[in-house]
N, C-alpha and C. Protein backbone atom coordinates (compact mmCIF):
# COMPACT_ATOMS: atom_id res chain seq x y z
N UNK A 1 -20.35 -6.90 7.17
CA UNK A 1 -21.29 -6.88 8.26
C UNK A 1 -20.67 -7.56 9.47
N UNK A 2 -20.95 -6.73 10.79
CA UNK A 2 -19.68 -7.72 11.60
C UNK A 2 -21.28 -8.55 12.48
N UNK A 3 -20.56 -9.17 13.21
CA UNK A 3 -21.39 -11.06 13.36
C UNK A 3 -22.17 -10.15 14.44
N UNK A 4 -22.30 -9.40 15.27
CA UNK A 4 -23.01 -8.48 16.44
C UNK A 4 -24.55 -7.98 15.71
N UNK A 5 -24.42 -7.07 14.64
CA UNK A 5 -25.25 -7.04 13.93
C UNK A 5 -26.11 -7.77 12.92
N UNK A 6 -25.57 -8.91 12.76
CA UNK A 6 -25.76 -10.03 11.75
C UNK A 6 -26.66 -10.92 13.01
N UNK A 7 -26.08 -11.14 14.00
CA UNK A 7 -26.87 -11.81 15.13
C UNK A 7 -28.20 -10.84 15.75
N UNK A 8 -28.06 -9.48 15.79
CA UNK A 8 -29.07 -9.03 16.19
C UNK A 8 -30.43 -8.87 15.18
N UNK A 9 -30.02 -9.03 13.26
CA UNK A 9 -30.58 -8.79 12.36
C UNK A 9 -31.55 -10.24 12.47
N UNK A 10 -31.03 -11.38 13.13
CA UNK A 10 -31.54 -12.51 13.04
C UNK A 10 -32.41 -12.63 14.56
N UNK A 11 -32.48 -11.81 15.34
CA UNK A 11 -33.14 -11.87 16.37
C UNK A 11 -32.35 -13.02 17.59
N UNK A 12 -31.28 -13.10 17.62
CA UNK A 12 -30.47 -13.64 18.30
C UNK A 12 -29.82 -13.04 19.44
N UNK A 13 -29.84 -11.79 19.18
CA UNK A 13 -29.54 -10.58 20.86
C UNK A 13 -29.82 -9.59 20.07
N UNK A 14 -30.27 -8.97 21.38
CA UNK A 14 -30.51 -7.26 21.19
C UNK A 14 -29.22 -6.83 21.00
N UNK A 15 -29.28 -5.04 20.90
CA UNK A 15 -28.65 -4.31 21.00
C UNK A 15 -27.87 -4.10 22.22
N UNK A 16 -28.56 -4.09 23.13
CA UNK A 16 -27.55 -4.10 24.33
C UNK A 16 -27.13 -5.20 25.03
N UNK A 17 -27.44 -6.38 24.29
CA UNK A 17 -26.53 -7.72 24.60
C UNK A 17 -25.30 -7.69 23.91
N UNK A 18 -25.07 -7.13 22.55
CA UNK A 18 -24.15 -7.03 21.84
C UNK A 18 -22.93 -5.77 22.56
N UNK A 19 -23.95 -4.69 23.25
CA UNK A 19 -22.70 -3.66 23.53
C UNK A 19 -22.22 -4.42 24.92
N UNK A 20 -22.75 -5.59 25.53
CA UNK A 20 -22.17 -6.03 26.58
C UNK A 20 -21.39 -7.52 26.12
N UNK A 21 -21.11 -7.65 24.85
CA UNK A 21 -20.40 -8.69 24.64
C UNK A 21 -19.13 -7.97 23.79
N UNK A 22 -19.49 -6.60 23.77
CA UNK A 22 -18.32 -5.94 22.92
C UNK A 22 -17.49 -5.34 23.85
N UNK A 23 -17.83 -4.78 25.27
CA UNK A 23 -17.42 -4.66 26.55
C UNK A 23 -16.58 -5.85 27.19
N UNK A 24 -17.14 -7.02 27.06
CA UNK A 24 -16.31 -8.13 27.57
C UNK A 24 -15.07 -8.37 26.43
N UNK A 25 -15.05 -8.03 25.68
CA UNK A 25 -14.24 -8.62 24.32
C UNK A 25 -13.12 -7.50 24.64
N UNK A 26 -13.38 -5.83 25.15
CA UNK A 26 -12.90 -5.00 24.83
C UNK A 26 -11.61 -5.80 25.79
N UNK A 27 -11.52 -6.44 26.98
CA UNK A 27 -10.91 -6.97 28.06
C UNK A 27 -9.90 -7.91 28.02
N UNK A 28 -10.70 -8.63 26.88
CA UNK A 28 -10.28 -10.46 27.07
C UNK A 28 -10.07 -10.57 25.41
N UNK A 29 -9.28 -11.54 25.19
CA UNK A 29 -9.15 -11.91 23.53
C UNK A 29 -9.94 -12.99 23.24
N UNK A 30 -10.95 -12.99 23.32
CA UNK A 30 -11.99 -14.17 23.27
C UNK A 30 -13.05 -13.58 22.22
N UNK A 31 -13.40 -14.59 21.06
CA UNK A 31 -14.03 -14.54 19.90
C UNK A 31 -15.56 -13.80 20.41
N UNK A 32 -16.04 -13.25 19.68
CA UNK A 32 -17.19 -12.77 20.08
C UNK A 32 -18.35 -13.81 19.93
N UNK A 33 -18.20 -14.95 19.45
CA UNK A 33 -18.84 -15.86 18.77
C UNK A 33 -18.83 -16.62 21.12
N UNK A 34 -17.74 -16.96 21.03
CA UNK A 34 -17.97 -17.71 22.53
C UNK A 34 -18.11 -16.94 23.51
N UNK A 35 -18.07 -15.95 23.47
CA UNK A 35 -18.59 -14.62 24.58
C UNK A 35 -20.10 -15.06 24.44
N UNK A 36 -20.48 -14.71 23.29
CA UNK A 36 -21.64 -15.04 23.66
C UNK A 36 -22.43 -16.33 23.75
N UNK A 37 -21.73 -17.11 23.49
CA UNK A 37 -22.04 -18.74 23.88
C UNK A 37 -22.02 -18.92 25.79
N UNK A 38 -21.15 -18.27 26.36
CA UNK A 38 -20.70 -17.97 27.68
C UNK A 38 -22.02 -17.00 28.15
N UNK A 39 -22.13 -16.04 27.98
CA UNK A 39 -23.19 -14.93 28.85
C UNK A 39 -24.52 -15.71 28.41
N UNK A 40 -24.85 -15.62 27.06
CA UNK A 40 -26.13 -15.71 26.64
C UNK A 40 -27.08 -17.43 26.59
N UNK A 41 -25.88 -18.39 26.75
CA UNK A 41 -26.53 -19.32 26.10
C UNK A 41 -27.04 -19.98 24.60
N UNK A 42 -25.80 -19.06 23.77
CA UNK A 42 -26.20 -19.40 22.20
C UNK A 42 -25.52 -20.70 22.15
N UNK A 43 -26.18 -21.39 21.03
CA UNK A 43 -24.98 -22.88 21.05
C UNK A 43 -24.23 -22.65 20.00
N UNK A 44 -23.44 -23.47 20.34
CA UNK A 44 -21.62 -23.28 19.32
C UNK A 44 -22.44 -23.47 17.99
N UNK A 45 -23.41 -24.27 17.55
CA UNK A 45 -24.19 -24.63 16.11
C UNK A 45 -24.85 -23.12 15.43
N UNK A 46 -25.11 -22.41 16.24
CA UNK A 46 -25.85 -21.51 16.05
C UNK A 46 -25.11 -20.20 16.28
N UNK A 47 -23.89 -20.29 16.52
CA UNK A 47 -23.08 -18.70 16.27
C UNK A 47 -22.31 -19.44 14.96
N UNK A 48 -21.96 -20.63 15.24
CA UNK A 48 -21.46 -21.43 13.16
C UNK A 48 -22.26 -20.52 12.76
N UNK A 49 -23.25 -20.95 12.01
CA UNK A 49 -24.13 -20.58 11.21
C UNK A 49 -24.56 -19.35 11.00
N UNK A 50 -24.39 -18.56 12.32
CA UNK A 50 -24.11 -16.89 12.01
C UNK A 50 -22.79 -16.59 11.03
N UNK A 51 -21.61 -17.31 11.61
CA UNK A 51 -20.84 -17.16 10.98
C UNK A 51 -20.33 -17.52 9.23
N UNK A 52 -21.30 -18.42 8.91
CA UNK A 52 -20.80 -18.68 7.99
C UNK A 52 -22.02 -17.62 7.03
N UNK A 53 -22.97 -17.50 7.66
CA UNK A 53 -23.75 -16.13 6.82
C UNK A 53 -22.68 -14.77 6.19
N UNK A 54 -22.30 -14.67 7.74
CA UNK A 54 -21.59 -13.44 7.81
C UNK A 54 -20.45 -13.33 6.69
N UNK A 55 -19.62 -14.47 6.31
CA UNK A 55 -18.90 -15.02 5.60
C UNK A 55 -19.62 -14.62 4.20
N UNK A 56 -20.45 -15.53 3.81
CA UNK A 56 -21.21 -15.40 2.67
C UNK A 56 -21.45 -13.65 2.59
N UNK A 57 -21.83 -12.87 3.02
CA UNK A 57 -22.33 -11.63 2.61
C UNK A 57 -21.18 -10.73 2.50
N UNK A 58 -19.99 -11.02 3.38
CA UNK A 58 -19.05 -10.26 3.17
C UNK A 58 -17.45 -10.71 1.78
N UNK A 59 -18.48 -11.92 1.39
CA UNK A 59 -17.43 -12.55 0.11
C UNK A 59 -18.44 -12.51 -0.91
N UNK A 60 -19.50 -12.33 -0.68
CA UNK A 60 -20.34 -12.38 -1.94
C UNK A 60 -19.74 -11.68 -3.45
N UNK A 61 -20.09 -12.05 -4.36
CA UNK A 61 -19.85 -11.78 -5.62
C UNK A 61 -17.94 -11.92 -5.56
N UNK A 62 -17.08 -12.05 -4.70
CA UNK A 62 -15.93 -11.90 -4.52
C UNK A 62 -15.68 -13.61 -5.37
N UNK A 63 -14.41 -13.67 -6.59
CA UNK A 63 -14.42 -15.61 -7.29
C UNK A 63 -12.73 -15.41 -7.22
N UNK A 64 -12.20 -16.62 -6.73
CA UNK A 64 -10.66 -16.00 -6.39
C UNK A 64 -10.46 -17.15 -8.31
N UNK A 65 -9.27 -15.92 -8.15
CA UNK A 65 -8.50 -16.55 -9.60
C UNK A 65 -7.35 -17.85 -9.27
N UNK A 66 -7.33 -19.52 -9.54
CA UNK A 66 -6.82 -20.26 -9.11
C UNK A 66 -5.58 -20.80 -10.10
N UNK A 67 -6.33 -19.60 -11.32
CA UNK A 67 -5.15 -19.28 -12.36
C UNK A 67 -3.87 -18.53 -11.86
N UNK A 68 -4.15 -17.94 -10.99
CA UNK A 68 -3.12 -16.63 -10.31
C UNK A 68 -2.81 -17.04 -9.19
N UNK A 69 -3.20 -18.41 -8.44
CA UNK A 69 -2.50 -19.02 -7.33
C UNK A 69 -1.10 -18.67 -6.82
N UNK A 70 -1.01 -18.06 -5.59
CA UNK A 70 0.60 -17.86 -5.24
C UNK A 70 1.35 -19.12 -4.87
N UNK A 71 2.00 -19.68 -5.52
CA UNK A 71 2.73 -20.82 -5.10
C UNK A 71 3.18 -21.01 -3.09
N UNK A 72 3.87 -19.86 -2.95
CA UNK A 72 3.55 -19.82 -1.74
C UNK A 72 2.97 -20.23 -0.95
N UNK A 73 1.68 -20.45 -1.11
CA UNK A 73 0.53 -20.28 0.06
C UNK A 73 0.39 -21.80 0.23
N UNK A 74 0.43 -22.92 -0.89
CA UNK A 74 0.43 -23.93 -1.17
C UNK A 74 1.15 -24.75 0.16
N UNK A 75 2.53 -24.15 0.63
CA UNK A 75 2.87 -24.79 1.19
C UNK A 75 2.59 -24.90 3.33
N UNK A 76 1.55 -23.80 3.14
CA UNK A 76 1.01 -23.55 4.86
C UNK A 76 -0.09 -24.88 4.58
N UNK A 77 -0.69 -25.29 4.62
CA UNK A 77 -1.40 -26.83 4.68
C UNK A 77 -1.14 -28.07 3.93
N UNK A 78 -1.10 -28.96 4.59
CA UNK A 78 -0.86 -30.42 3.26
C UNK A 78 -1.90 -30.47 3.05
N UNK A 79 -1.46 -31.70 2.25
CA UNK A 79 -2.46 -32.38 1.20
C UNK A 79 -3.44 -32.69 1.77
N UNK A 80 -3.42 -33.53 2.65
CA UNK A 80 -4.45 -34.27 3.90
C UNK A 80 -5.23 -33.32 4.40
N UNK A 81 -4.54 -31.83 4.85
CA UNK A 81 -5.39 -30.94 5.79
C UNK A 81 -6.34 -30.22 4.47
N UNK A 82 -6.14 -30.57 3.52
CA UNK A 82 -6.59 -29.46 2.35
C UNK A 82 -8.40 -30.54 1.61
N UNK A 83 -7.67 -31.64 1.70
CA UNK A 83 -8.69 -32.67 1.88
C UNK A 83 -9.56 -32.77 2.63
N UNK A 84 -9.54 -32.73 3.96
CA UNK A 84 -10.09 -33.35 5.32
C UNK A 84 -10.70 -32.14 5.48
N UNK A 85 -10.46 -30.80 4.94
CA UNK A 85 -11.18 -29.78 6.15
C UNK A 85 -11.70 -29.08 4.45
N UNK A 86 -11.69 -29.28 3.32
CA UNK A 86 -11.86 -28.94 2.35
C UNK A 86 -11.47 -27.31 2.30
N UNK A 87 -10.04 -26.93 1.94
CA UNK A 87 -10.17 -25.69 2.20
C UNK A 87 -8.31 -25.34 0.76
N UNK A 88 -8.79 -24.46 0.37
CA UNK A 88 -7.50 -23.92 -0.84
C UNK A 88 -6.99 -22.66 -0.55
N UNK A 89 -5.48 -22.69 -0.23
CA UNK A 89 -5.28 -21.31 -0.30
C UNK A 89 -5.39 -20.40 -1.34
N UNK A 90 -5.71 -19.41 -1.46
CA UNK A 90 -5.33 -18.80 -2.89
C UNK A 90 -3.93 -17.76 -2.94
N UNK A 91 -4.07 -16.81 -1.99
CA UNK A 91 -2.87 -15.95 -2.32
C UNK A 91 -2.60 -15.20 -0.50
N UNK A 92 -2.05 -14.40 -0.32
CA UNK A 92 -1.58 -13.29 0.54
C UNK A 92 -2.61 -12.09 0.06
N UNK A 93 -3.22 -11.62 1.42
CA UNK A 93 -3.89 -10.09 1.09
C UNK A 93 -3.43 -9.65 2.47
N UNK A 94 -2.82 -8.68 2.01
CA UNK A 94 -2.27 -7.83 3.02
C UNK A 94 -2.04 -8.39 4.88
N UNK A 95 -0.93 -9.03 4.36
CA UNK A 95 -0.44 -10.13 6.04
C UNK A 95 -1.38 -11.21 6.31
N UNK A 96 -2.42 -11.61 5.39
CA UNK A 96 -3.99 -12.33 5.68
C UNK A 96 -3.85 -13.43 5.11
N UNK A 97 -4.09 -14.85 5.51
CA UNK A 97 -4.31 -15.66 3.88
C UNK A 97 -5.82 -15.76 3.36
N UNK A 98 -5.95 -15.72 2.23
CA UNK A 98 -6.90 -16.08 1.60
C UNK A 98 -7.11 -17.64 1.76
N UNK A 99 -8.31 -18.10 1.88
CA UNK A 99 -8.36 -19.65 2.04
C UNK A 99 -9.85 -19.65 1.02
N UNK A 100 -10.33 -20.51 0.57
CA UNK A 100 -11.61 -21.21 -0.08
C UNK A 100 -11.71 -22.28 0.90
N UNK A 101 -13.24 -22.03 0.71
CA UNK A 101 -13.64 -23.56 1.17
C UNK A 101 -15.28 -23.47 0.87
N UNK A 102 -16.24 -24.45 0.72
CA UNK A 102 -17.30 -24.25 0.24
C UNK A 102 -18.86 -23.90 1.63
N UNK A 103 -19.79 -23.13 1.47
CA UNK A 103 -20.22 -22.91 2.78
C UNK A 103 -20.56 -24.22 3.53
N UNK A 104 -21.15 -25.24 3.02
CA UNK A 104 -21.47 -26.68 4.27
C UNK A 104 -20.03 -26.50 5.01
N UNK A 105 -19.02 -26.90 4.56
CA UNK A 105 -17.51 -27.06 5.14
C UNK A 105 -17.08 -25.56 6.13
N UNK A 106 -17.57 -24.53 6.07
CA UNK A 106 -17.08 -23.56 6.19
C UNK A 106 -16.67 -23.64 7.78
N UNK A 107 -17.74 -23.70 8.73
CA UNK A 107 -17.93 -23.76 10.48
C UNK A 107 -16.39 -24.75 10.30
N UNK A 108 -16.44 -25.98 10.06
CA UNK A 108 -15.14 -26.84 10.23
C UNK A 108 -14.20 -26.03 9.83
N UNK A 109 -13.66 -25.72 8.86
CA UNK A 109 -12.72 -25.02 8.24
C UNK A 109 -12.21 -23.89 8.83
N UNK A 110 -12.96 -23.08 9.36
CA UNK A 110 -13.13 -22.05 9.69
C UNK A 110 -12.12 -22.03 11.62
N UNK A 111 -12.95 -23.40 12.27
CA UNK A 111 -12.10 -24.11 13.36
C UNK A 111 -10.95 -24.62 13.15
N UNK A 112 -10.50 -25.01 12.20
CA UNK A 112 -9.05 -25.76 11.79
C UNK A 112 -8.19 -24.46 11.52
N UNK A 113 -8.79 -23.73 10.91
CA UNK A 113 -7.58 -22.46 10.63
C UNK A 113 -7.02 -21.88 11.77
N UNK A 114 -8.23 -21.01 12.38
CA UNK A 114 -7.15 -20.50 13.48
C UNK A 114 -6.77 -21.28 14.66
N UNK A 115 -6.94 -22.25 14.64
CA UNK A 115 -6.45 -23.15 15.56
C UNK A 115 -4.83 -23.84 14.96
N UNK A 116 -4.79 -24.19 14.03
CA UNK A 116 -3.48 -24.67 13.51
C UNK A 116 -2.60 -23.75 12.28
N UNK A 117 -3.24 -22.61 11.52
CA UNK A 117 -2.84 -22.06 10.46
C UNK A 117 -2.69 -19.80 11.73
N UNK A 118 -0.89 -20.10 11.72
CA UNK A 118 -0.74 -18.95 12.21
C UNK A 118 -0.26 -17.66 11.73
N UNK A 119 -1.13 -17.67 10.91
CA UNK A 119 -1.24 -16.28 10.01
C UNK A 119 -2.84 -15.69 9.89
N UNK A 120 -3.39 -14.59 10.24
CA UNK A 120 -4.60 -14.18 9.97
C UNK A 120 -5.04 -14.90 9.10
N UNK A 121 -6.19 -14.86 8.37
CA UNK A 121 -6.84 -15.86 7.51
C UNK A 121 -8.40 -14.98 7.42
N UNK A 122 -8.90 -15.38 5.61
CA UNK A 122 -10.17 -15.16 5.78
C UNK A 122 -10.71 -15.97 4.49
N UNK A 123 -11.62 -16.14 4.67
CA UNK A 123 -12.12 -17.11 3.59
C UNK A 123 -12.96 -16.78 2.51
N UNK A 124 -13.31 -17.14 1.01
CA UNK A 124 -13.89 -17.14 0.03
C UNK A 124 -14.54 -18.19 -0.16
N UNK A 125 -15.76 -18.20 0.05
CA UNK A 125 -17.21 -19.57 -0.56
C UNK A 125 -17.17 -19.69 -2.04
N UNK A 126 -16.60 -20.82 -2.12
CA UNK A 126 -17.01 -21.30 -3.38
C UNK A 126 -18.11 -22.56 -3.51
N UNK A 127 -18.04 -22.48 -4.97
CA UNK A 127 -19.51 -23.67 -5.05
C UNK A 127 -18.24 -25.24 -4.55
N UNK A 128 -19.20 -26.45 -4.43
CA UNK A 128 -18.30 -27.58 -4.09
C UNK A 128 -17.92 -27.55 -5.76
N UNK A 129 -18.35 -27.78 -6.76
CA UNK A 129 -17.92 -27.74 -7.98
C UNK A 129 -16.00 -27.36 -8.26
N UNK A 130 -16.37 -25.73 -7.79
CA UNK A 130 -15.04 -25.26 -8.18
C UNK A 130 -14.18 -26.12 -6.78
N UNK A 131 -14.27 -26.04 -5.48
CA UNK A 131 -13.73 -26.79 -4.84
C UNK A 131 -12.67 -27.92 -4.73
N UNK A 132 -13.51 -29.23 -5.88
CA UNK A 132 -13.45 -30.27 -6.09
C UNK A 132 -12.38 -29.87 -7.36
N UNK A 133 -12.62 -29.02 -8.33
CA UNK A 133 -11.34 -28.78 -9.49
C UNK A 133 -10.32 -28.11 -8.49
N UNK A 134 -10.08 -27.15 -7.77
CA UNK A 134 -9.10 -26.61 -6.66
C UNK A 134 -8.35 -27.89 -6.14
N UNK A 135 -9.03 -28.34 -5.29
CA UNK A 135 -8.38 -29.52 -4.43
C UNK A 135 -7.50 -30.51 -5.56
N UNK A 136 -8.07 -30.95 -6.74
CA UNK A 136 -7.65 -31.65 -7.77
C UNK A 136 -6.19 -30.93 -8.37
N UNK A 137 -6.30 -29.78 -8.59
CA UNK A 137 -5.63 -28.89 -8.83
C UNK A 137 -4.39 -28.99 -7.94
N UNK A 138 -4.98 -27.96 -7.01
CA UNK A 138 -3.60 -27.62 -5.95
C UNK A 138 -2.71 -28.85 -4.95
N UNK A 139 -3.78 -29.91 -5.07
CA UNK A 139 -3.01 -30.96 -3.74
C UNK A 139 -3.39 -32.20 -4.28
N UNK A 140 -3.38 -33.01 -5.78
CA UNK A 140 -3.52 -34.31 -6.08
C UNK A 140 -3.12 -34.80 -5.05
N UNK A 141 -4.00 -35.96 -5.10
CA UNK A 141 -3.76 -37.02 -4.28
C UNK A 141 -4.73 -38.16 -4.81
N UNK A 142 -3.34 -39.42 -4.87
CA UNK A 142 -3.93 -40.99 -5.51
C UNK A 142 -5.25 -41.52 -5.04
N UNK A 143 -6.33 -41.45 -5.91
CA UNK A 143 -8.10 -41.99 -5.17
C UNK A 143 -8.59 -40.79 -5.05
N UNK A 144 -7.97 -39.87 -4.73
CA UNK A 144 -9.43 -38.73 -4.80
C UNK A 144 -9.24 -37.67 -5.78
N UNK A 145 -10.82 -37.50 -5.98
CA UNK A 145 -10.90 -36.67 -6.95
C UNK A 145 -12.02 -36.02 -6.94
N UNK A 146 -12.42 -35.16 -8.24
CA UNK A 146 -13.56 -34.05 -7.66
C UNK A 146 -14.73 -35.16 -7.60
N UNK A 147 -14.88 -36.38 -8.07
CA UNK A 147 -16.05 -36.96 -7.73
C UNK A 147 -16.31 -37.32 -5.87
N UNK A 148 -15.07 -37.30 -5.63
CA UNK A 148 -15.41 -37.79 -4.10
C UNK A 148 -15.96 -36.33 -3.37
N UNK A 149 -15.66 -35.49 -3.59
CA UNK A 149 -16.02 -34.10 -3.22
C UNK A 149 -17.49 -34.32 -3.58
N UNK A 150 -18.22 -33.97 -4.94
CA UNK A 150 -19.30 -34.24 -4.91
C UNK A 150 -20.10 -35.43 -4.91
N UNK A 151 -19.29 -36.64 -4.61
CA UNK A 151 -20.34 -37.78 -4.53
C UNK A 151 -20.63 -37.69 -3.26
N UNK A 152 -19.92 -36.94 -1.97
CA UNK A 152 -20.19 -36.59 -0.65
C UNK A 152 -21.37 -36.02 -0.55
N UNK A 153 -20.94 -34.85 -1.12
CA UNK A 153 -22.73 -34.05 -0.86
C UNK A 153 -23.98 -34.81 -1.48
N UNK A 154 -23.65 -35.24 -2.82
CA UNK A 154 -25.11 -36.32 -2.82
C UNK A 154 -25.24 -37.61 -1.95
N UNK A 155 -24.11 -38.02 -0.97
CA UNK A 155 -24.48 -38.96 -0.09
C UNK A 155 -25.24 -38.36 1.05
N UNK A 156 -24.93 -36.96 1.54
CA UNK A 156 -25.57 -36.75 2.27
C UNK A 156 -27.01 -36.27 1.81
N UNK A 157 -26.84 -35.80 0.65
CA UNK A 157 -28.57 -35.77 0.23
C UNK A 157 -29.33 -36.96 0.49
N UNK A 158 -28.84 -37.92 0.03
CA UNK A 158 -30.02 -39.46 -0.02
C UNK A 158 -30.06 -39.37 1.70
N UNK A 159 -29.33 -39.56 2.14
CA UNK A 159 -29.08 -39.90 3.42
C UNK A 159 -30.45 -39.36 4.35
N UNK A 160 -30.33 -37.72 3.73
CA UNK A 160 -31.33 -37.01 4.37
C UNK A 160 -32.97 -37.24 3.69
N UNK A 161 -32.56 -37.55 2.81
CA UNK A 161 -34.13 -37.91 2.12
C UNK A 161 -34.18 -39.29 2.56
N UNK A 162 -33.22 -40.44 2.90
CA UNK A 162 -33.87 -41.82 3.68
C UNK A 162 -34.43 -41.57 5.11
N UNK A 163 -34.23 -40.06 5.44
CA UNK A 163 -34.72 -39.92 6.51
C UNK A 163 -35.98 -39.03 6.84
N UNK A 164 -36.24 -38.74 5.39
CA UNK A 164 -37.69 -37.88 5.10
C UNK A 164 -37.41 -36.21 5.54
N UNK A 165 -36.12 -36.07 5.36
CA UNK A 165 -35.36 -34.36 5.84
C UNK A 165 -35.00 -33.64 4.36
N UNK A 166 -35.70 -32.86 4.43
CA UNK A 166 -35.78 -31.99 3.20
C UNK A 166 -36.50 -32.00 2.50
N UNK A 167 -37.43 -33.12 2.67
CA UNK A 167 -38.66 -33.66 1.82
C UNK A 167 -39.39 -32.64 1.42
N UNK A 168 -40.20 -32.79 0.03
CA UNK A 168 -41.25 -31.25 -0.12
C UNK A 168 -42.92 -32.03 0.62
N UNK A 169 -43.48 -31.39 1.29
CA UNK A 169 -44.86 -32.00 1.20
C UNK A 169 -45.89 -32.48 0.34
């Protein structure tokens, strides 16, 4: 599903906001995501979050094998960047890298790649679970481990429930 239709499915632009952000794009090499942050007024939070939908529906049911890891790929990010932005290569698809990373992380991840990783790129959502065995896996490093991966997300759970966010009524 490309992010034009995914944004219009969500009531985020019409139809002919999209053929005038596909017009500006046709021109300029500029993401369609900040085109329309530029004309329309969407905020950078809110084409994320398109994006990481868009992500999700077009990887859905897709589970990369970390058994079949290309050694290769291992060596386009360190340890640190694989940590910090939570993200695993898995293999080469056709000139592309495959990357994981879990959807909360995705918007970050997603900014770190094509900004520093210069090879096309597309990503696979995994749960933080498999994540946390990946990262353990592909890039040990002394002190962390899959508990810090998920003791994160339950810090930010309490965090949000000390703040009465997410609460059920």
């Amino acid at each position: 599903m490309k992010l034009g239709e995914l944004m219009v499915r969500q009531g985020l632009l019409t139809e002919a906001q999209v053929a005038e952000v596909l017009a500006v794009q046709a021109h300029r090499t500029e993401p369609f995501g900040s085109i329309c942050e530029r004309l329309f007024g969407i905020l950078p939070e809110v084409v994320e979050g398109a994006w990481v939908e868009q992500y999700s529906v077009l990887t859905e049911g897709i589970t990369p094998d970390f058994s079949r890891q290309d050694p290769s790929v291992l060596n386009v990010i360190t340890t640190r960047q694989a940590w910090q932005f939570r993200i695993v290569p898995v293999c080469w698809d056709e000139g592309s890298l495959v990357l994981t990373t879990t959807n909360k992380q995705m918007a970050r991840a997603l900014r770190f790649a094509t900004k520093v990783i210069p090879f096309p790129v597309y990503f696979l959502l995994i749960q933080p679970e498999a994540m946390a065995e990946a990262l353990n896996h592909s890039y040990p490093m002394p002190g962390l481990d899959a508990a810090v991966v998920l003791e994160e997300l339950e810090m930010l759970s309490s965090n949000l429930s000390a703040r009465g966010i997410g609460d059920a009524d």
